[in-house]
PDB file of N, CA and C in Angstrom:
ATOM      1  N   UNK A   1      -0.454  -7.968  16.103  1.00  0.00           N
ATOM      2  CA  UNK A   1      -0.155  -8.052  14.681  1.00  0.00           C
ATOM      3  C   UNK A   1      -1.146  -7.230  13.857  1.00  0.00           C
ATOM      4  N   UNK A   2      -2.623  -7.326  14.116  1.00  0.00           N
ATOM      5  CA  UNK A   2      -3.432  -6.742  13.840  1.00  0.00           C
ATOM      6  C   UNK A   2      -3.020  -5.329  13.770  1.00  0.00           C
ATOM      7  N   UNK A   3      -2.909  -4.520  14.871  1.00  0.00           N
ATOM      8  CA  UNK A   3      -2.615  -2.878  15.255  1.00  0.00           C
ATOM      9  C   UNK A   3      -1.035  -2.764  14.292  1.00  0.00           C
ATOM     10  N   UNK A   4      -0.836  -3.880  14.371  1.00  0.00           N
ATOM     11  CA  UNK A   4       0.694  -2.899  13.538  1.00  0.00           C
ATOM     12  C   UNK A   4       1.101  -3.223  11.884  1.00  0.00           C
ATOM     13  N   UNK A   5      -0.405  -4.211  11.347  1.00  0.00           N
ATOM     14  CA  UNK A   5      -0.806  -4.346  10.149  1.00  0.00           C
ATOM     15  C   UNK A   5      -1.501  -3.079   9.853  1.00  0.00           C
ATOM     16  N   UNK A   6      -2.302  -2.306  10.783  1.00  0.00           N
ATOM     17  CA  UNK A   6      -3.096  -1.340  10.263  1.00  0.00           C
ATOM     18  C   UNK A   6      -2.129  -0.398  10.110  1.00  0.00           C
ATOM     19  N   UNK A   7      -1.206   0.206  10.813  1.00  0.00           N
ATOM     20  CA  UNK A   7      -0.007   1.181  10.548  1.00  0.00           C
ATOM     21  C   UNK A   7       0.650   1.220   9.588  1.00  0.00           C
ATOM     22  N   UNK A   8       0.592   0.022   9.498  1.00  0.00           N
ATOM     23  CA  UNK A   8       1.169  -0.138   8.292  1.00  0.00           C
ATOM     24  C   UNK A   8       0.429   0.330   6.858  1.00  0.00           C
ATOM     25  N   UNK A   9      -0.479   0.044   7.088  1.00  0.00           N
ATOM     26  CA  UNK A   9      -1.672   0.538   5.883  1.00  0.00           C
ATOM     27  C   UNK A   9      -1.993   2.223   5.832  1.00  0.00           C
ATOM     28  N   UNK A  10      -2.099   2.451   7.126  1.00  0.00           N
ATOM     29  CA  UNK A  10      -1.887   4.091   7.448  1.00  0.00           C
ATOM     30  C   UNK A  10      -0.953   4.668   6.466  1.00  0.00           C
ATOM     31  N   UNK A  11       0.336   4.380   6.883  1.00  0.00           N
ATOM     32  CA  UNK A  11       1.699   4.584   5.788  1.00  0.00           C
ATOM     33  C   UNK A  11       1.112   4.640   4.615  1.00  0.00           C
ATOM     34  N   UNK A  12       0.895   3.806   4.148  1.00  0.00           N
ATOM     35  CA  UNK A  12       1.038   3.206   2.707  1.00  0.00           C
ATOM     36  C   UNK A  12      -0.034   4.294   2.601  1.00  0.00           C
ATOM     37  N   UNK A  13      -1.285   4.334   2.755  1.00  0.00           N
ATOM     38  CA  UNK A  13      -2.002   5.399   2.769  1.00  0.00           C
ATOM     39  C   UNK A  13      -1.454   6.591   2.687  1.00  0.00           C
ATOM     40  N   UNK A  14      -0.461   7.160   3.473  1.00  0.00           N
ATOM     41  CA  UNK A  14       0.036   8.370   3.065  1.00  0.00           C
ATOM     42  C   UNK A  14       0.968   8.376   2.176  1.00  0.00           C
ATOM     43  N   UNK A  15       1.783   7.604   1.686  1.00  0.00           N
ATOM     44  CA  UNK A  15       2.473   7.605   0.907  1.00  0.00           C
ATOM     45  C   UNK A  15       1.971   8.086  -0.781  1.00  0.00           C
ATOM     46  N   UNK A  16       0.245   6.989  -0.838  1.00  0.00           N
ATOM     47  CA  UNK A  16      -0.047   7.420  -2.318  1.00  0.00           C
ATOM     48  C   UNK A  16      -0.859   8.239  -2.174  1.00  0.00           C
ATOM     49  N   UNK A  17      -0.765   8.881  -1.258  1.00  0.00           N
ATOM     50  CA  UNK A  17      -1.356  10.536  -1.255  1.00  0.00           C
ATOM     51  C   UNK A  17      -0.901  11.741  -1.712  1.00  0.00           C
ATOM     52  N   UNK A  18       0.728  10.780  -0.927  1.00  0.00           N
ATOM     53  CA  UNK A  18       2.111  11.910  -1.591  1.00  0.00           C
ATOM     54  C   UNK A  18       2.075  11.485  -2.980  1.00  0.00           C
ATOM     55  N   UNK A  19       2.447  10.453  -3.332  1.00  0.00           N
ATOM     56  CA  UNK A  19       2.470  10.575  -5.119  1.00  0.00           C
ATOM     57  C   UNK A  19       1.358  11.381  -5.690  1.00  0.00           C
ATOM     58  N   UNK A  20       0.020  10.965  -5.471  1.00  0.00           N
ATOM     59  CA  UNK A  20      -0.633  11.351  -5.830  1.00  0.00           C
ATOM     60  C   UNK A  20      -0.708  13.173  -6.406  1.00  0.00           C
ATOM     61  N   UNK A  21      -0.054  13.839  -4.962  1.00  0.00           N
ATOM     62  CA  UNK A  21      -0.027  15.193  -5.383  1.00  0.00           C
ATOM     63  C   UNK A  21       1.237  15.426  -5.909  1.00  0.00           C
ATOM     64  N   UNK A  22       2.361  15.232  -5.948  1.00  0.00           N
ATOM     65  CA  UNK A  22       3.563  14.876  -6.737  1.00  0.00           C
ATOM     66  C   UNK A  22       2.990  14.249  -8.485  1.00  0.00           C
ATOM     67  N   UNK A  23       2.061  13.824  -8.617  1.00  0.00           N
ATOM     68  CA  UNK A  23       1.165  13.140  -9.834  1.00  0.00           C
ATOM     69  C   UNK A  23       0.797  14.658 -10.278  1.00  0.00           C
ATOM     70  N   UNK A  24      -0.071  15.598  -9.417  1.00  0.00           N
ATOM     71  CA  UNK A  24      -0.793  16.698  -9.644  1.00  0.00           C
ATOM     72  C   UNK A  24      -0.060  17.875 -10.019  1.00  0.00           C
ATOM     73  N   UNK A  25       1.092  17.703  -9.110  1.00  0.00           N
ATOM     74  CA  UNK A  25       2.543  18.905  -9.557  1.00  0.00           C
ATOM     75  C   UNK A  25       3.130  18.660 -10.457  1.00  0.00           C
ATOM     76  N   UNK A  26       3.188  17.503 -11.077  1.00  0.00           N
ATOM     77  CA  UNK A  26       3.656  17.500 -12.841  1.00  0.00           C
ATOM     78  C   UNK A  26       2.637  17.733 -13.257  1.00  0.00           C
ATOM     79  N   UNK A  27       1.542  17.473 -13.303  1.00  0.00           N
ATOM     80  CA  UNK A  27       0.734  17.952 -14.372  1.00  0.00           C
ATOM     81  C   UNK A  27       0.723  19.212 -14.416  1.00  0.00           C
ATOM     82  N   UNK A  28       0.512  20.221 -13.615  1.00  0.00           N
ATOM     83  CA  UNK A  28       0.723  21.243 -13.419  1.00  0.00           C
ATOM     84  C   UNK A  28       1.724  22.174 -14.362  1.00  0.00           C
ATOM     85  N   UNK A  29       3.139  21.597 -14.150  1.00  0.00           N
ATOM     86  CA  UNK A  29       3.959  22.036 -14.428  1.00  0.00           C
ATOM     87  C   UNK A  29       4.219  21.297 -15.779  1.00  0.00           C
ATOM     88  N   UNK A  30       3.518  20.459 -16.499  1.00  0.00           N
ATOM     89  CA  UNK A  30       3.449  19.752 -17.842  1.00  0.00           C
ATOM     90  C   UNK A  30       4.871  19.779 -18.275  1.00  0.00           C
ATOM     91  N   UNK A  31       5.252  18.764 -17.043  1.00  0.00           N
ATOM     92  CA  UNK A  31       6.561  18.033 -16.850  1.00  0.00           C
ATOM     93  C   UNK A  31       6.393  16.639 -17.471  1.00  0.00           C
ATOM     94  N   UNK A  32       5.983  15.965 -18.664  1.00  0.00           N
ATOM     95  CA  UNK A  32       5.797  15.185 -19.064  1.00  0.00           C
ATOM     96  C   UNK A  32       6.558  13.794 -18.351  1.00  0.00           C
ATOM     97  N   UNK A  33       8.345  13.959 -18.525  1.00  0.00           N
ATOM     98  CA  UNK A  33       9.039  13.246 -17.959  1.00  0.00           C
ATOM     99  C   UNK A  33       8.631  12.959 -16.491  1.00  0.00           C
ATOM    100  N   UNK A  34       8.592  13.808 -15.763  1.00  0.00           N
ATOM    101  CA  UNK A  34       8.114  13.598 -14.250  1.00  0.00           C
ATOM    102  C   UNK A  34       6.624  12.995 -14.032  1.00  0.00           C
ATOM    103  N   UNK A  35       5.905  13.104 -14.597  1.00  0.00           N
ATOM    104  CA  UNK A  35       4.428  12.785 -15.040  1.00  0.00           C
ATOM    105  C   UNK A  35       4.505  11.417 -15.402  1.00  0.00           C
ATOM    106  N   UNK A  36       4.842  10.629 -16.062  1.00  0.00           N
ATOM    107  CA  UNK A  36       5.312   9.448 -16.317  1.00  0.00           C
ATOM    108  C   UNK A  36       5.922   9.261 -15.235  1.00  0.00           C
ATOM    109  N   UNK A  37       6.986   9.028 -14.869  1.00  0.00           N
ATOM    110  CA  UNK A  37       7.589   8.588 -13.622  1.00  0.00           C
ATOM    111  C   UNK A  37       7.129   8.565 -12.492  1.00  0.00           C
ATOM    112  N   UNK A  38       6.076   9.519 -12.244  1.00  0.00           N
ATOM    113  CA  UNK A  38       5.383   9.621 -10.758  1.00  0.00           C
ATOM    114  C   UNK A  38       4.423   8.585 -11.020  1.00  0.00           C
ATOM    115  N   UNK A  39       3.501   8.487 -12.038  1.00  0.00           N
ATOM    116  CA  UNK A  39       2.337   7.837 -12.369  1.00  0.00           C
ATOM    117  C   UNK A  39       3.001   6.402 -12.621  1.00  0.00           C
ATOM    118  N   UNK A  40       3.880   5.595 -13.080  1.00  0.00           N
ATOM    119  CA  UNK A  40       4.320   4.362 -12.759  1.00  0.00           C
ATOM    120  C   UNK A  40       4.615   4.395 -11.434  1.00  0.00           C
ATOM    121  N   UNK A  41       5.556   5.218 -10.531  1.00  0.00           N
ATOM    122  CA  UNK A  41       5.444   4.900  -9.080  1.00  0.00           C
ATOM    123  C   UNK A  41       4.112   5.075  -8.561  1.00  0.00           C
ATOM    124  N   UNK A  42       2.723   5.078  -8.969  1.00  0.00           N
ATOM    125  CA  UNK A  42       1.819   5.759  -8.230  1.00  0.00           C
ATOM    126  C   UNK A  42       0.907   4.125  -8.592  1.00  0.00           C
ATOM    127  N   UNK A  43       1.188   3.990  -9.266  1.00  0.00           N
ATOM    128  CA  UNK A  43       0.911   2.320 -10.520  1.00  0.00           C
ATOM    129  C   UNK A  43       1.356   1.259  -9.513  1.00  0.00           C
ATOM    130  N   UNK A  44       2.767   1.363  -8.906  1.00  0.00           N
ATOM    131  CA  UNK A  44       3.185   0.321  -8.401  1.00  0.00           C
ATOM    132  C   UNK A  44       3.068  -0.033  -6.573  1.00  0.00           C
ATOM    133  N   UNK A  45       2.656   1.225  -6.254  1.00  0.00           N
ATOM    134  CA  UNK A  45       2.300   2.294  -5.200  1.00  0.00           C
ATOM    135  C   UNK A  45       0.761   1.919  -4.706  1.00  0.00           C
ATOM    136  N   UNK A  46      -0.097   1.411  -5.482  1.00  0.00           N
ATOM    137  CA  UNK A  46      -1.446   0.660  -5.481  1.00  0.00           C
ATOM    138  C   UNK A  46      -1.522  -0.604  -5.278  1.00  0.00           C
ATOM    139  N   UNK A  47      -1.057  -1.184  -6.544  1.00  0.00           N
ATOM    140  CA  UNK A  47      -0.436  -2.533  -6.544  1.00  0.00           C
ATOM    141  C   UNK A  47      -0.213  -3.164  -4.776  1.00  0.00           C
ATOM    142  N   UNK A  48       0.566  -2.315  -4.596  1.00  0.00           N
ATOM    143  CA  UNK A  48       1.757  -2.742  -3.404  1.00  0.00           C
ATOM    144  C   UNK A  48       0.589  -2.668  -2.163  1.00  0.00           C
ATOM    145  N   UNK A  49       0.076  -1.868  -2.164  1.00  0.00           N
ATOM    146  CA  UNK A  49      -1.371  -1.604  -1.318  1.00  0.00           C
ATOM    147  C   UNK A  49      -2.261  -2.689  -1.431  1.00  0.00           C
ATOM    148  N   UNK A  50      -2.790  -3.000  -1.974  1.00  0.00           N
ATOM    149  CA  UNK A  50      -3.831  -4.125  -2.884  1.00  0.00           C
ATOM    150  C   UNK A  50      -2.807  -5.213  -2.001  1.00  0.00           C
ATOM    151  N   UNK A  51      -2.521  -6.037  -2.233  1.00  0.00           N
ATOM    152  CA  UNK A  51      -1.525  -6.542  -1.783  1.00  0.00           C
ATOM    153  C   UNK A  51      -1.523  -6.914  -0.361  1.00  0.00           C
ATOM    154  N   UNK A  52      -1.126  -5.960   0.128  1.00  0.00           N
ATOM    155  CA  UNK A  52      -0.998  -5.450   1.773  1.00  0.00           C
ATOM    156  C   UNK A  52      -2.829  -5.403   2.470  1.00  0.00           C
ATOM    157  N   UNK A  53      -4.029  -4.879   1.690  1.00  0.00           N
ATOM    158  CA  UNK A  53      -4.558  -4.909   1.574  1.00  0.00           C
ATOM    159  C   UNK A  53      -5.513  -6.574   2.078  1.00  0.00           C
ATOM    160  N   UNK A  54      -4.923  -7.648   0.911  1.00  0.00           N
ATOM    161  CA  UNK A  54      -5.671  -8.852   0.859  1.00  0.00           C
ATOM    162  C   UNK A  54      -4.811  -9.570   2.025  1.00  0.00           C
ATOM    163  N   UNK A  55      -3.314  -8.953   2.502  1.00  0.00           N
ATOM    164  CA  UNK A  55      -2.576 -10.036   3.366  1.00  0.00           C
ATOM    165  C   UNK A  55      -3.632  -9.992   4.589  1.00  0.00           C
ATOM    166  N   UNK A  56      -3.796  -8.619   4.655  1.00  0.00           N
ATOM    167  CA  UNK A  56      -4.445  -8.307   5.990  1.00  0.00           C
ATOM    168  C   UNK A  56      -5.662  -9.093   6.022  1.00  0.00           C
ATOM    169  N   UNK A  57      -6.175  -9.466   5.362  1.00  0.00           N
ATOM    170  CA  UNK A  57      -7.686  -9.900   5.461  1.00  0.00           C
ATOM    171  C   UNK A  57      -7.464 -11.272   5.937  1.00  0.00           C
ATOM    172  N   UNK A  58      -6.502 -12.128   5.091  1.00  0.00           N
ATOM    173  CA  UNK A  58      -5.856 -13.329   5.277  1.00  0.00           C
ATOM    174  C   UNK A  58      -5.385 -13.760   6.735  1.00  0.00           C
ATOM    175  N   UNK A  59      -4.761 -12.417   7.536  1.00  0.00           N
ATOM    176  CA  UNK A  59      -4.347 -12.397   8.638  1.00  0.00           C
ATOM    177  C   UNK A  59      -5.770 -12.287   9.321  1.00  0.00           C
ATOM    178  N   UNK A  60      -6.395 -11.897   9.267  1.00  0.00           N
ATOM    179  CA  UNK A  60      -7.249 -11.544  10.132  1.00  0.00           C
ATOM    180  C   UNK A  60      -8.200 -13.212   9.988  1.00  0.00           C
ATOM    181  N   UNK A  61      -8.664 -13.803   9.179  1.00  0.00           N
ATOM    182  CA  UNK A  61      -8.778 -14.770   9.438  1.00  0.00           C
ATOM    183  C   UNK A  61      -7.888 -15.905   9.800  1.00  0.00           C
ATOM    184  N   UNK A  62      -6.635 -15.759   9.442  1.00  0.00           N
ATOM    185  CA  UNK A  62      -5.835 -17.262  10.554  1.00  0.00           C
ATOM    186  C   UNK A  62      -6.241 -16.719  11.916  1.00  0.00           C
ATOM    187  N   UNK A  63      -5.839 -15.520  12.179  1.00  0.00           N
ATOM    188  CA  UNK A  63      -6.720 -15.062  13.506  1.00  0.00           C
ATOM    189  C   UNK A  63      -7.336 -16.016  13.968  1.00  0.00           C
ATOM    190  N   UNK A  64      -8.754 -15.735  13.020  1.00  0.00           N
ATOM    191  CA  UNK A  64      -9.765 -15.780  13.761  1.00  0.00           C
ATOM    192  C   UNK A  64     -10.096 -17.558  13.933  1.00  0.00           C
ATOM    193  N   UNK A  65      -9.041 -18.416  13.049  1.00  0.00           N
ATOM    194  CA  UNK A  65      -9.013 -20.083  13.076  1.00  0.00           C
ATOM    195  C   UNK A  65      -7.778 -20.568  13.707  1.00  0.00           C
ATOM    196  N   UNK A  66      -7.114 -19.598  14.634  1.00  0.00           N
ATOM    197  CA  UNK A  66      -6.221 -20.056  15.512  1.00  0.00           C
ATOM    198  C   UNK A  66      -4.933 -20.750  14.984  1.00  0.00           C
ATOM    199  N   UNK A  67      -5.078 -20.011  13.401  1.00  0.00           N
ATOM    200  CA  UNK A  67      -3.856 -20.937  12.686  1.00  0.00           C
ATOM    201  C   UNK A  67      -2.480 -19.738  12.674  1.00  0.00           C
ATOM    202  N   UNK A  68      -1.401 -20.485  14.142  1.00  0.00           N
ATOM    203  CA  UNK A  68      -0.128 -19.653  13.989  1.00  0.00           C
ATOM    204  C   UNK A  68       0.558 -19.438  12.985  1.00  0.00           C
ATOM    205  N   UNK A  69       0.727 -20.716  12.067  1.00  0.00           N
ATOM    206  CA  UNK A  69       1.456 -20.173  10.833  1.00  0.00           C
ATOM    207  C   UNK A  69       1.559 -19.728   9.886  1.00  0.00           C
ATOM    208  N   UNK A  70      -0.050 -19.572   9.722  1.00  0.00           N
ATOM    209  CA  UNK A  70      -0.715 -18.640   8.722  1.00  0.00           C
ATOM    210  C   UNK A  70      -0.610 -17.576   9.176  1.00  0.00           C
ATOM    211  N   UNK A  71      -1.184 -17.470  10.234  1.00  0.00           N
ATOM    212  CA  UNK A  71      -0.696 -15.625  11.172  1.00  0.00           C
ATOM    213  C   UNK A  71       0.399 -15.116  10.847  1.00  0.00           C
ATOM    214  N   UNK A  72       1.286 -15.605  11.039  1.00  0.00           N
ATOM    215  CA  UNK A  72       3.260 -15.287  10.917  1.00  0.00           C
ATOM    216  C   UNK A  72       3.325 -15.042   9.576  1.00  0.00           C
ATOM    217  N   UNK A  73       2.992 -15.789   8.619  1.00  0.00           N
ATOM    218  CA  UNK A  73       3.241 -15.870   7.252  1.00  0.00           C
ATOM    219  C   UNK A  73       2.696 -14.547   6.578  1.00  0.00           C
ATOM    220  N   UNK A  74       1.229 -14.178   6.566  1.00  0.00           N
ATOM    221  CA  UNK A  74       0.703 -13.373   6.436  1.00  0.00           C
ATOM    222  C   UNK A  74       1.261 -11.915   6.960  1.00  0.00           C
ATOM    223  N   UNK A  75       1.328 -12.338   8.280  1.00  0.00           N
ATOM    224  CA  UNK A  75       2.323 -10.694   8.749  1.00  0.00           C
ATOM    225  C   UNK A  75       3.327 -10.599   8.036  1.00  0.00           C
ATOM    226  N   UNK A  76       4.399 -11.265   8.133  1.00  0.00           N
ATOM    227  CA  UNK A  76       5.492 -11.088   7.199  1.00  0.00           C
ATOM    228  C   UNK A  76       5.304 -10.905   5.986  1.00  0.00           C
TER     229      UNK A  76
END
């Protein structure tokens, strides 16, 4: 659960990397509309990380107190 919580974070990791420069190519192109829109997905894109972020930690201690249904819960 561990190894395929971190993949998961990997992803997500690349994902607001991609916004991020998708963030940088509107500015660029002082695409205002697109600039806004990337930067709320880039907003919610963190969030969602953060998140994923604290489950994991959560998981990693039912882990480590042998509690299955906290484990399950947390992964999911």
């Amino acid at each position: 659960m561990i190894s395929q919580s971190r993949q998961y974070q990997q992803g997500m990791g690349q994902v607001l990397q991609h916004i991020q420069a998708l963030q940088e190519t509107a500015r660029k192109q002082k695409d205002i509309i697109k600039l806004n829109c990337v930067s709320d997905k880039l907003v919610q894109a963190k969030v969602n990380n953060s998140i994923a972020d604290q489950a994991l930690t959560a998981l990693q201690e039912n882990i480590a107190k042998s509690d299955e249904g906290g484990r399950t819960h947390e992964f999911t």
